[in-house]
N, C-alpha and C. Protein backbone atom coordinates (compact mmCIF):
# COMPACT_ATOMS: atom_id res chain seq x y z
N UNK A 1 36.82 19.82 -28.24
CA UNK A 1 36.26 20.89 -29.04
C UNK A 1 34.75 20.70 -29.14
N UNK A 2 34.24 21.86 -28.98
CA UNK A 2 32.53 21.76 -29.16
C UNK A 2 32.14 21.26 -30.83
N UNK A 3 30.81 20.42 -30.79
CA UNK A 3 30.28 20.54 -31.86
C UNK A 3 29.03 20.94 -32.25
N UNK A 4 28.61 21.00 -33.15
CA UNK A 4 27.48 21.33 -33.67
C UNK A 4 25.87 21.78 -32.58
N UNK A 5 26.12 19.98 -32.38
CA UNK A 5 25.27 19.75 -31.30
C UNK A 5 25.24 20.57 -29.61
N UNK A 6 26.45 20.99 -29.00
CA UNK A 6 26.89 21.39 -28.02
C UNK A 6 26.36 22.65 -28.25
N UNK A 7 25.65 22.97 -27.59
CA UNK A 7 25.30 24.39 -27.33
C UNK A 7 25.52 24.92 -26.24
N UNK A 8 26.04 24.36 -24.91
CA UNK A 8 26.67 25.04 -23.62
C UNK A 8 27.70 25.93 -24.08
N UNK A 9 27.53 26.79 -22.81
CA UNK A 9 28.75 27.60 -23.02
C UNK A 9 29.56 27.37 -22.16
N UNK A 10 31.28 27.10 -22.16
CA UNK A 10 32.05 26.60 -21.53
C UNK A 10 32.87 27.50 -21.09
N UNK A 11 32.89 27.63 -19.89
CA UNK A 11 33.75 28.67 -19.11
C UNK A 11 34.88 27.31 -18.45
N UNK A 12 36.04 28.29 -18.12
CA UNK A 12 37.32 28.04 -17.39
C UNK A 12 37.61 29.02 -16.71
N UNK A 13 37.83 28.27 -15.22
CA UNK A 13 38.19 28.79 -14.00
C UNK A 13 39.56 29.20 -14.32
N UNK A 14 40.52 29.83 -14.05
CA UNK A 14 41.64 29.57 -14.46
C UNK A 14 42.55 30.34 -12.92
N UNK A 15 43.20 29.60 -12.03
CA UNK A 15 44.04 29.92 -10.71
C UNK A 15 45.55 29.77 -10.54
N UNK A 16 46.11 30.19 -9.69
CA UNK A 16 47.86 29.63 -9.89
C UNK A 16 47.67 28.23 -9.43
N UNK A 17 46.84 27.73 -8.52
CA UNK A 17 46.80 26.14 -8.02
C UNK A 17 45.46 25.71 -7.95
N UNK A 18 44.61 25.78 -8.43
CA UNK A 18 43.48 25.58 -8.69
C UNK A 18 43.36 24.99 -7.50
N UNK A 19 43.06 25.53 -6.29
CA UNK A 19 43.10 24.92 -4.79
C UNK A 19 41.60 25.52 -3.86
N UNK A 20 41.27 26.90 -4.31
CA UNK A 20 40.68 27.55 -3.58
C UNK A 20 39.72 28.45 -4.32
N UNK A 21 39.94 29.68 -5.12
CA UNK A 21 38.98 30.72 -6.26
C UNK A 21 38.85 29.94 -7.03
N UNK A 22 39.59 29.33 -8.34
CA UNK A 22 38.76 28.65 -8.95
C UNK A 22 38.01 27.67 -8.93
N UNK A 23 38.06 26.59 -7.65
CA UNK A 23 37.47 25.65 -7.54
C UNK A 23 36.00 26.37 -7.35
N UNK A 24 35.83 26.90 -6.30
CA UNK A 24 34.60 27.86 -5.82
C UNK A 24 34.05 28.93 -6.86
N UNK A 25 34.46 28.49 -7.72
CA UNK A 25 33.87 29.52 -9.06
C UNK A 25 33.09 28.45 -9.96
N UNK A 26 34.15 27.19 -10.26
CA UNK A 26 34.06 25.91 -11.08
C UNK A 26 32.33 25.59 -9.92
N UNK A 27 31.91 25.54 -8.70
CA UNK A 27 31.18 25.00 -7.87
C UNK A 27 30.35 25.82 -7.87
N UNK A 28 30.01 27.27 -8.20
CA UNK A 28 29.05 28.27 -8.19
C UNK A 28 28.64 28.39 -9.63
N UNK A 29 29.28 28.09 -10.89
CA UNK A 29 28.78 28.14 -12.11
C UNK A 29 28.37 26.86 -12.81
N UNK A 30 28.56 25.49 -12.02
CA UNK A 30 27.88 24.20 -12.08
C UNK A 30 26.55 24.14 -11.73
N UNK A 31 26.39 24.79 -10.18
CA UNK A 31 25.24 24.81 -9.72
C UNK A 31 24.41 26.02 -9.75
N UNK A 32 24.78 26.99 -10.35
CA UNK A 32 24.14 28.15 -11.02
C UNK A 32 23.95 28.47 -12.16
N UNK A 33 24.57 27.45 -12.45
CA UNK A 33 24.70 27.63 -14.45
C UNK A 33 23.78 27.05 -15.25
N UNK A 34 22.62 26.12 -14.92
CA UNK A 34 21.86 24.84 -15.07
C UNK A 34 22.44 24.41 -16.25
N UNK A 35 21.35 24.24 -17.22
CA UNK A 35 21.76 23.47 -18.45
C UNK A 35 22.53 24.27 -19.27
N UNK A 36 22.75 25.73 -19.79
CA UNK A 36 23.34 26.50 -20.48
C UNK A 36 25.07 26.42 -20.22
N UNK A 37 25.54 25.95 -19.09
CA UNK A 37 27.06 26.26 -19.27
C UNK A 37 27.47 25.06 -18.82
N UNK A 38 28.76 24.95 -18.99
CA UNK A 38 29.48 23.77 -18.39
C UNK A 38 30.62 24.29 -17.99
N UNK A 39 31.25 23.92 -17.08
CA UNK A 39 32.11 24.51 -16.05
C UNK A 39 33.49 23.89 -15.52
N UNK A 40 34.42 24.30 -16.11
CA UNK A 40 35.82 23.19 -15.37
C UNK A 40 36.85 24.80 -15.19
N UNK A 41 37.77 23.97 -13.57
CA UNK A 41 39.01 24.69 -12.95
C UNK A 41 40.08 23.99 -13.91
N UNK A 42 41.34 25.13 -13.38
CA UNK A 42 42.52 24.69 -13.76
C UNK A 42 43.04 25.37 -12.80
N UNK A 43 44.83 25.10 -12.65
CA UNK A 43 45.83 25.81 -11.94
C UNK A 43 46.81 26.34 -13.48
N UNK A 44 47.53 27.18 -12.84
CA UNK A 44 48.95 26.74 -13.87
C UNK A 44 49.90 25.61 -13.35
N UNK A 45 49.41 25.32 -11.70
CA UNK A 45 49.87 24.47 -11.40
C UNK A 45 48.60 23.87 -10.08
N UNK A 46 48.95 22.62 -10.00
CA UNK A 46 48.15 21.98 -9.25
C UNK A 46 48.54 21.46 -8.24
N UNK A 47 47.69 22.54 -6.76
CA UNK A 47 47.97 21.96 -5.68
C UNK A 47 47.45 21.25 -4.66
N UNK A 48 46.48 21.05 -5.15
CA UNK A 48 45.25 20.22 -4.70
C UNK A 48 44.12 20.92 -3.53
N UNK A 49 43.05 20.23 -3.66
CA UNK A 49 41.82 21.46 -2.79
C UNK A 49 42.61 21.75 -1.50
N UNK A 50 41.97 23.04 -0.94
CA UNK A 50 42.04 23.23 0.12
C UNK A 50 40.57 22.66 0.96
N UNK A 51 40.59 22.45 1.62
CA UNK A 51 39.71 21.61 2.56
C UNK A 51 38.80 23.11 3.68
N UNK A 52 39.29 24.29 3.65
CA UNK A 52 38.98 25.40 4.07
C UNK A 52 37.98 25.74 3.07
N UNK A 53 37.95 25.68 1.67
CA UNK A 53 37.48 26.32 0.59
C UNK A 53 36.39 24.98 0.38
N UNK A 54 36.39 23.75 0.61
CA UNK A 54 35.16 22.77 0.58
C UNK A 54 34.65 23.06 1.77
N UNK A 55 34.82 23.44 3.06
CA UNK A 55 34.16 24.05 3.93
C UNK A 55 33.42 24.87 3.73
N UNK A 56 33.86 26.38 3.30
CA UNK A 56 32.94 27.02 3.16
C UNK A 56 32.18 26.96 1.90
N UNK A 57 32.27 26.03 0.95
CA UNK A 57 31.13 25.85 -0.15
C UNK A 57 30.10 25.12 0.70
N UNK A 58 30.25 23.96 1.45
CA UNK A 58 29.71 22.93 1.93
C UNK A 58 28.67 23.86 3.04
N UNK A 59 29.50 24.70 3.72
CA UNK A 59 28.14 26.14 4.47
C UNK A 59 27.13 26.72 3.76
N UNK A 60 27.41 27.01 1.66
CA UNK A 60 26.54 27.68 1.03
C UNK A 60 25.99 26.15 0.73
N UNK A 61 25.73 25.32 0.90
CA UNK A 61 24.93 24.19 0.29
C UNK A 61 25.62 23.92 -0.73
N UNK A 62 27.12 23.88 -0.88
CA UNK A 62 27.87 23.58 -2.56
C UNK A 62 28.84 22.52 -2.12
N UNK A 63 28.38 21.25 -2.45
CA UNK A 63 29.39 20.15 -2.69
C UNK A 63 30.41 19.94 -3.46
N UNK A 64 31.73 20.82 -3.10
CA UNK A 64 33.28 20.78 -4.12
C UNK A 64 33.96 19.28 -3.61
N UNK A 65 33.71 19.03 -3.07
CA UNK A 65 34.47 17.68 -2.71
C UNK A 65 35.04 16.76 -3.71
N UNK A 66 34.40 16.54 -4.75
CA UNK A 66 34.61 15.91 -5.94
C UNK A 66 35.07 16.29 -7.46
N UNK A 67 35.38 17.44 -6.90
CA UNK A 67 36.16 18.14 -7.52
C UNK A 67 37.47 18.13 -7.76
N UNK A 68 38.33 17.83 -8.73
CA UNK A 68 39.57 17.44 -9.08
C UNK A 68 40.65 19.20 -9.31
N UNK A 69 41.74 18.70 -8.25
CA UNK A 69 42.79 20.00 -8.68
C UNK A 69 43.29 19.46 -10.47
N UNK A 70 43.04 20.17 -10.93
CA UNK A 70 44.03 20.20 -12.37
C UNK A 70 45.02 20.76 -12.65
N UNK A 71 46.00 20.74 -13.40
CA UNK A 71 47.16 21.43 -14.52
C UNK A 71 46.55 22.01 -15.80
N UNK A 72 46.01 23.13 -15.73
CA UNK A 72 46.15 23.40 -16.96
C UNK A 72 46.52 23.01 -18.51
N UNK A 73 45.62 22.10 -19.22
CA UNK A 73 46.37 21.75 -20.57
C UNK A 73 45.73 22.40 -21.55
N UNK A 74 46.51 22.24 -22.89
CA UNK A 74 45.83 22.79 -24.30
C UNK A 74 44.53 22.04 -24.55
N UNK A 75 43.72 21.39 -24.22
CA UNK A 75 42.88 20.90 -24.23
C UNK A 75 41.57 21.50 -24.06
N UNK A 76 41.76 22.01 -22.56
CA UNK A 76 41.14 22.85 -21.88
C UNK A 76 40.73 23.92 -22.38
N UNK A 77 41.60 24.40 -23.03
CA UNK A 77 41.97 25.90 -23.68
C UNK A 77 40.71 25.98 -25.20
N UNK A 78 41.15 24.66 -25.71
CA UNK A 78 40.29 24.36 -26.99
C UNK A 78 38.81 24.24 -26.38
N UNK A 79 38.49 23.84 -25.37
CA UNK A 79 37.27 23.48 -25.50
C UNK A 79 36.89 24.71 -24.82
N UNK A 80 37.11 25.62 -24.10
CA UNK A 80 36.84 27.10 -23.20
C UNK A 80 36.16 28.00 -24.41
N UNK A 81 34.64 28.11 -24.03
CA UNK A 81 34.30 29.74 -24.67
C UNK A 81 35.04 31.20 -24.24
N UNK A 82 35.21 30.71 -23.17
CA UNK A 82 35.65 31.84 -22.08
C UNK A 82 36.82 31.43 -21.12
N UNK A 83 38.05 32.01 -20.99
CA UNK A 83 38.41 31.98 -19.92
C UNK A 83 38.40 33.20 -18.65
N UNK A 84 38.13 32.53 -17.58
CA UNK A 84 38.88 33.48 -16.67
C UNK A 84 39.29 33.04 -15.41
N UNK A 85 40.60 34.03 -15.51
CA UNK A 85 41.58 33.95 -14.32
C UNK A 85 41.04 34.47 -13.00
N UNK A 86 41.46 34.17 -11.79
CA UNK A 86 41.25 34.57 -10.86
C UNK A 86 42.16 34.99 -9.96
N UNK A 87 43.09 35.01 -10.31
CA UNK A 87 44.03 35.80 -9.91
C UNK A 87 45.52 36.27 -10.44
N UNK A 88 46.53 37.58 -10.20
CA UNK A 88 47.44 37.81 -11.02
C UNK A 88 48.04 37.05 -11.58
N UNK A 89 48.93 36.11 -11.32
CA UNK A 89 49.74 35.51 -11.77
C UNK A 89 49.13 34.24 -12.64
N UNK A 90 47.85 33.87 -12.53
CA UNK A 90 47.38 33.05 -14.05
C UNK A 90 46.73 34.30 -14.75
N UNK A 91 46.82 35.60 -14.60
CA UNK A 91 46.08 36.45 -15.63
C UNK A 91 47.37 36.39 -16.26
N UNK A 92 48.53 36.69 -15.79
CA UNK A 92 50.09 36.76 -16.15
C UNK A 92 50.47 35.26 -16.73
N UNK A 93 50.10 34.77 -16.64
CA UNK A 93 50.48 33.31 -17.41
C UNK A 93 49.98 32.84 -17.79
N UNK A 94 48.79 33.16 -18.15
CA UNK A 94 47.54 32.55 -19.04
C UNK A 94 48.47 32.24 -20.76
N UNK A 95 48.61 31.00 -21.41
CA UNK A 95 49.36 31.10 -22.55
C UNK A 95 48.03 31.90 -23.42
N UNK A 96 48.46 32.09 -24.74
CA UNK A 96 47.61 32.65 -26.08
C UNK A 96 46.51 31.88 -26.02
N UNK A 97 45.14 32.26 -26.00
CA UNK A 97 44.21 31.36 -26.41
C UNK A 97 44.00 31.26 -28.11
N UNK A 98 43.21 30.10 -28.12
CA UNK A 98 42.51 29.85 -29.23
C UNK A 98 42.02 30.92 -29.75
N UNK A 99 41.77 31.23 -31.21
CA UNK A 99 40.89 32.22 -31.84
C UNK A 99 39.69 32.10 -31.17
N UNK A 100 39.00 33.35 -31.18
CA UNK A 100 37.45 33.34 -30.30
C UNK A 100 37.23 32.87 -29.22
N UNK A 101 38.11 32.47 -28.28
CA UNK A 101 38.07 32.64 -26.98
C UNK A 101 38.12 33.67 -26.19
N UNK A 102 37.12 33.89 -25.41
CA UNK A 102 37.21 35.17 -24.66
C UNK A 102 37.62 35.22 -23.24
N UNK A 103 38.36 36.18 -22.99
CA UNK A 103 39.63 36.23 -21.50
C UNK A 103 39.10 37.41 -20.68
N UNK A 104 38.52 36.93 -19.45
CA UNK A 104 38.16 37.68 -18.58
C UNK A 104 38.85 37.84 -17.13
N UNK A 105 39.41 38.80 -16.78
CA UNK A 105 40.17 38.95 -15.29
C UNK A 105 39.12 39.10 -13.94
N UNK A 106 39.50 38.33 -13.04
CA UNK A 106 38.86 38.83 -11.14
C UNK A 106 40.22 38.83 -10.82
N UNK A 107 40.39 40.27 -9.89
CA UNK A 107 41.00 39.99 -9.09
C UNK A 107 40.94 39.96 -7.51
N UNK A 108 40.92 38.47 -8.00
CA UNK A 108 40.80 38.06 -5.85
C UNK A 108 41.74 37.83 -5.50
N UNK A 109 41.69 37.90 -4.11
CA UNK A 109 42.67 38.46 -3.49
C UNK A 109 42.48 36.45 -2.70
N UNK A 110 43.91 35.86 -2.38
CA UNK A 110 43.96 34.38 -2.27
C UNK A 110 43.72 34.60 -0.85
N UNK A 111 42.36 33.70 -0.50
CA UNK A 111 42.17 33.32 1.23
C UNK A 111 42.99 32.51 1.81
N UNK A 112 44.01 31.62 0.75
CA UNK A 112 44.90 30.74 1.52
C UNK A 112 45.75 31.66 2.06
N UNK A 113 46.44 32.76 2.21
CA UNK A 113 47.47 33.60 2.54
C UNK A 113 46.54 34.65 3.75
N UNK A 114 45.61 33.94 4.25
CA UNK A 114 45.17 34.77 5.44
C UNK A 114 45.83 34.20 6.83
N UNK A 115 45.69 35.53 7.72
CA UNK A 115 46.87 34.96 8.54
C UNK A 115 45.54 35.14 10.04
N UNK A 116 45.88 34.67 11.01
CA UNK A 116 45.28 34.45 12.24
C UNK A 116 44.25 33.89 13.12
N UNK A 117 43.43 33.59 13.55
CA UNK A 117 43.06 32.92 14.45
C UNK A 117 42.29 31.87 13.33
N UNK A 118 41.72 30.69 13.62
CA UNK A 118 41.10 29.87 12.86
C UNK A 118 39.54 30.57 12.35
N UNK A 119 38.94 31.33 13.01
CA UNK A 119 37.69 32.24 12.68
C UNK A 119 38.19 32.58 11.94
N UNK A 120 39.03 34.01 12.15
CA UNK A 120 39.98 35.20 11.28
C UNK A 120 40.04 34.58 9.68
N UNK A 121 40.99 33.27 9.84
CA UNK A 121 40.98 32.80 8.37
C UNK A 121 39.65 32.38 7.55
N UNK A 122 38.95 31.92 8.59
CA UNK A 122 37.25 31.09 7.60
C UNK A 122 36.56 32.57 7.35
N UNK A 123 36.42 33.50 8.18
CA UNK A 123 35.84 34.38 7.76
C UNK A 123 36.62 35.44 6.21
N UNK A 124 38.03 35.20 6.47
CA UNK A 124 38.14 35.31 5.24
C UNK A 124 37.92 34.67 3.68
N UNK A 125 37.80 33.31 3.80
CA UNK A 125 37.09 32.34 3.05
C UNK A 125 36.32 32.59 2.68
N UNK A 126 35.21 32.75 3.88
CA UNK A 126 33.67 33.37 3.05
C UNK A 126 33.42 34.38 2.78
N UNK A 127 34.53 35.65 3.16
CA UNK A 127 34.22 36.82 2.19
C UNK A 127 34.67 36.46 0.77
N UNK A 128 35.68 35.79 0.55
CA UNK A 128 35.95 35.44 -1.05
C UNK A 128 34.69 34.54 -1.83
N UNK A 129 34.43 33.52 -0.91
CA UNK A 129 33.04 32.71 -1.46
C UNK A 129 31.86 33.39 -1.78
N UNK A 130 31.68 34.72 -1.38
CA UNK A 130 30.50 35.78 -1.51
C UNK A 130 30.84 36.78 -2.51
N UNK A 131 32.11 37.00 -2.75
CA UNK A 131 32.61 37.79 -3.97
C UNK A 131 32.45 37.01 -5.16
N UNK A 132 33.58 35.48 -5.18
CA UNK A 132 33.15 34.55 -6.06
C UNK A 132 31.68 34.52 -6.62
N UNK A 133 30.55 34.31 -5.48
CA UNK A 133 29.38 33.71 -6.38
C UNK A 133 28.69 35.34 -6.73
N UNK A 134 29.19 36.25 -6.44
CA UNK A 134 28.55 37.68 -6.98
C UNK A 134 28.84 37.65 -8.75
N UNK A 135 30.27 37.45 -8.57
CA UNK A 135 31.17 37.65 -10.04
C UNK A 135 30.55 36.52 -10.60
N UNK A 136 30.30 35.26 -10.21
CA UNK A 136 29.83 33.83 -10.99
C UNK A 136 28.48 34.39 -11.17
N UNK A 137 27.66 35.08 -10.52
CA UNK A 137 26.58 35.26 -10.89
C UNK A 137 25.84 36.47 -12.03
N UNK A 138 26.82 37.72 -11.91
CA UNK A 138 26.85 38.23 -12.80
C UNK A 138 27.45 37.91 -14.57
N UNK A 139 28.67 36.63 -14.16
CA UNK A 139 29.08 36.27 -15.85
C UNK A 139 27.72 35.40 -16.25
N UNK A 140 27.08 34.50 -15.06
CA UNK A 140 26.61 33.86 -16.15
C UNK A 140 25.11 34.60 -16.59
N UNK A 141 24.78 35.90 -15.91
CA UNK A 141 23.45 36.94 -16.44
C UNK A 141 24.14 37.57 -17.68
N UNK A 142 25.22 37.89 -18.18
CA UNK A 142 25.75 37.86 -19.38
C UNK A 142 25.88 37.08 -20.18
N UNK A 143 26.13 35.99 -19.58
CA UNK A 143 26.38 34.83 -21.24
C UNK A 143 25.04 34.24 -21.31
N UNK A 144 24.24 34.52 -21.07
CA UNK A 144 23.06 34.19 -21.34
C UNK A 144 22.42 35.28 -21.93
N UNK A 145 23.13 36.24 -21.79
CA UNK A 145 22.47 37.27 -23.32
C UNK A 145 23.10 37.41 -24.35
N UNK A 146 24.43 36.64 -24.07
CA UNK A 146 25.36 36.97 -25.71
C UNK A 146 25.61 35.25 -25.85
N UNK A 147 25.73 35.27 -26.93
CA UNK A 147 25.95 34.06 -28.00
C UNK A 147 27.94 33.82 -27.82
N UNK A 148 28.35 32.22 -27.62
CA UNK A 148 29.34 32.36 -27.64
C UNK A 148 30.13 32.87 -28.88
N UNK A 149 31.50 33.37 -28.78
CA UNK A 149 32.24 34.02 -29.51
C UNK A 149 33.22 32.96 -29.91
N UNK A 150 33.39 31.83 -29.50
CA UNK A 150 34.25 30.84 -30.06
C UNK A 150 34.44 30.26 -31.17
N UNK A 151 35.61 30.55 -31.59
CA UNK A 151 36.07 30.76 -33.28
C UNK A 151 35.68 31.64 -33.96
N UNK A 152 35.46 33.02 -33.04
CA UNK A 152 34.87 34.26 -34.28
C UNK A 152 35.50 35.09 -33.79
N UNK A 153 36.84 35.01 -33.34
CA UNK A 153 37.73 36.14 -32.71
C UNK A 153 39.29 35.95 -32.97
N UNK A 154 40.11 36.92 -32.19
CA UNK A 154 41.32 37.01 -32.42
C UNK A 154 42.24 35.59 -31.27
N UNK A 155 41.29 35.58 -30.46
CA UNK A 155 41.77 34.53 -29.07
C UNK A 155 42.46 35.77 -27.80
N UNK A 156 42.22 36.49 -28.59
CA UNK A 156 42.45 38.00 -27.33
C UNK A 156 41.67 38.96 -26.72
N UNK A 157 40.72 38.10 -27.05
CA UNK A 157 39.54 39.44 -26.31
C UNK A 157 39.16 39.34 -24.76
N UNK A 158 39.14 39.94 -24.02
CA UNK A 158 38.71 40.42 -23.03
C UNK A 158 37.98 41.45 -22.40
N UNK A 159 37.12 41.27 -21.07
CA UNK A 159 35.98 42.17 -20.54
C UNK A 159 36.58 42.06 -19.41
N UNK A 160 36.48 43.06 -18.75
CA UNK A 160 36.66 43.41 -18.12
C UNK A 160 36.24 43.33 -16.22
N UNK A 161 36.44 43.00 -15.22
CA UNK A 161 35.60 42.71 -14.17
C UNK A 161 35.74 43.17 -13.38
N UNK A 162 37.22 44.21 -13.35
CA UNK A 162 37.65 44.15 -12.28
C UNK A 162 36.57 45.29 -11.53
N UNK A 163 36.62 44.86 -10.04
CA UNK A 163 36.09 45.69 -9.17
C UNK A 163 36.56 47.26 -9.22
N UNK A 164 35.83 48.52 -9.25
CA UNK A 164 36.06 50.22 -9.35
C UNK A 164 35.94 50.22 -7.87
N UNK A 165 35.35 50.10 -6.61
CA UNK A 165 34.62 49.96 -5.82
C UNK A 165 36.12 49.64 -4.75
């Protein structure tokens, strides 16, 4: 839980295997986030990195390597200004947050489920890695104009992201 002193704002990646979108979200809002945020993935379940998805961070100059797959715990949840999911099924299984946590949806579409030639798939990678750091780059030009909301809410609020386009 934050205190007094803590003034970052803490976002959560939140994925079905924290393998691929959220890691590359957790790796674009570390190194884009400077001192103002702090940044951790989860899965609902944990399947450990994909080695495709440290590839193409490692092309944008982003070292995920050291980056740990997680499980999702209540822990996480407590210390999150913000969550967001990155795809259906943790928007769908995201449990209740904390009061004043705020719940934000992407929906990306998973590069692990691309099918054909070894290009075919990386180039799908880095279209998600270029969506990722668009969306990472626009939350954090927002939370740097609003003040976190943690513990001044219902634990149900949400904004909205999804792509019209």
């Amino acid at each position: 839980m934050k205190t007094s002193c803590d003034k970052r704002y803490h976002v959560l990646f939140l994925c079905t295997g924290n393998s691929c979108r959220s890691q590359m979200a957790e790796g674009y809002a570390r190194t884009l986030g400077g001192g103002d945020i702090e940044a951790q993935s989860a899965g609902i379940e944990a399947h450990g990195q994909n080695p495709r998805a440290i590839a193409v961070m490692a092309e944008a100059g982003i070292d995920i390597s050291s980056q740990q797959s997680t499980r999702l715990t209540e822990g996480m949840l407590t210390w999150a200004d913000r969550v967001v999911t990155v795809c259906g099924h943790a928007d769908e299984s995201c449990p209740v947050l904390p009061p004043g946590t705020q719940k934000e949806h992407w929906p990306l579409e998973d590069p692990a489920k691309a099918a054909g030639t070894e290009e075919q798939i990386m180039t799908t990678f880095r279209a998600t890695r270029e969506e990722v750091k668009q969306r990472v780059t626009e939350l954090l030009e927002r939370l740097r104009t609003e003040p976190p909301a943690h513990g001044s809410g219902t634990g149900q609020e949400a904004i909205s992201s999804e792509s019209t386009a």
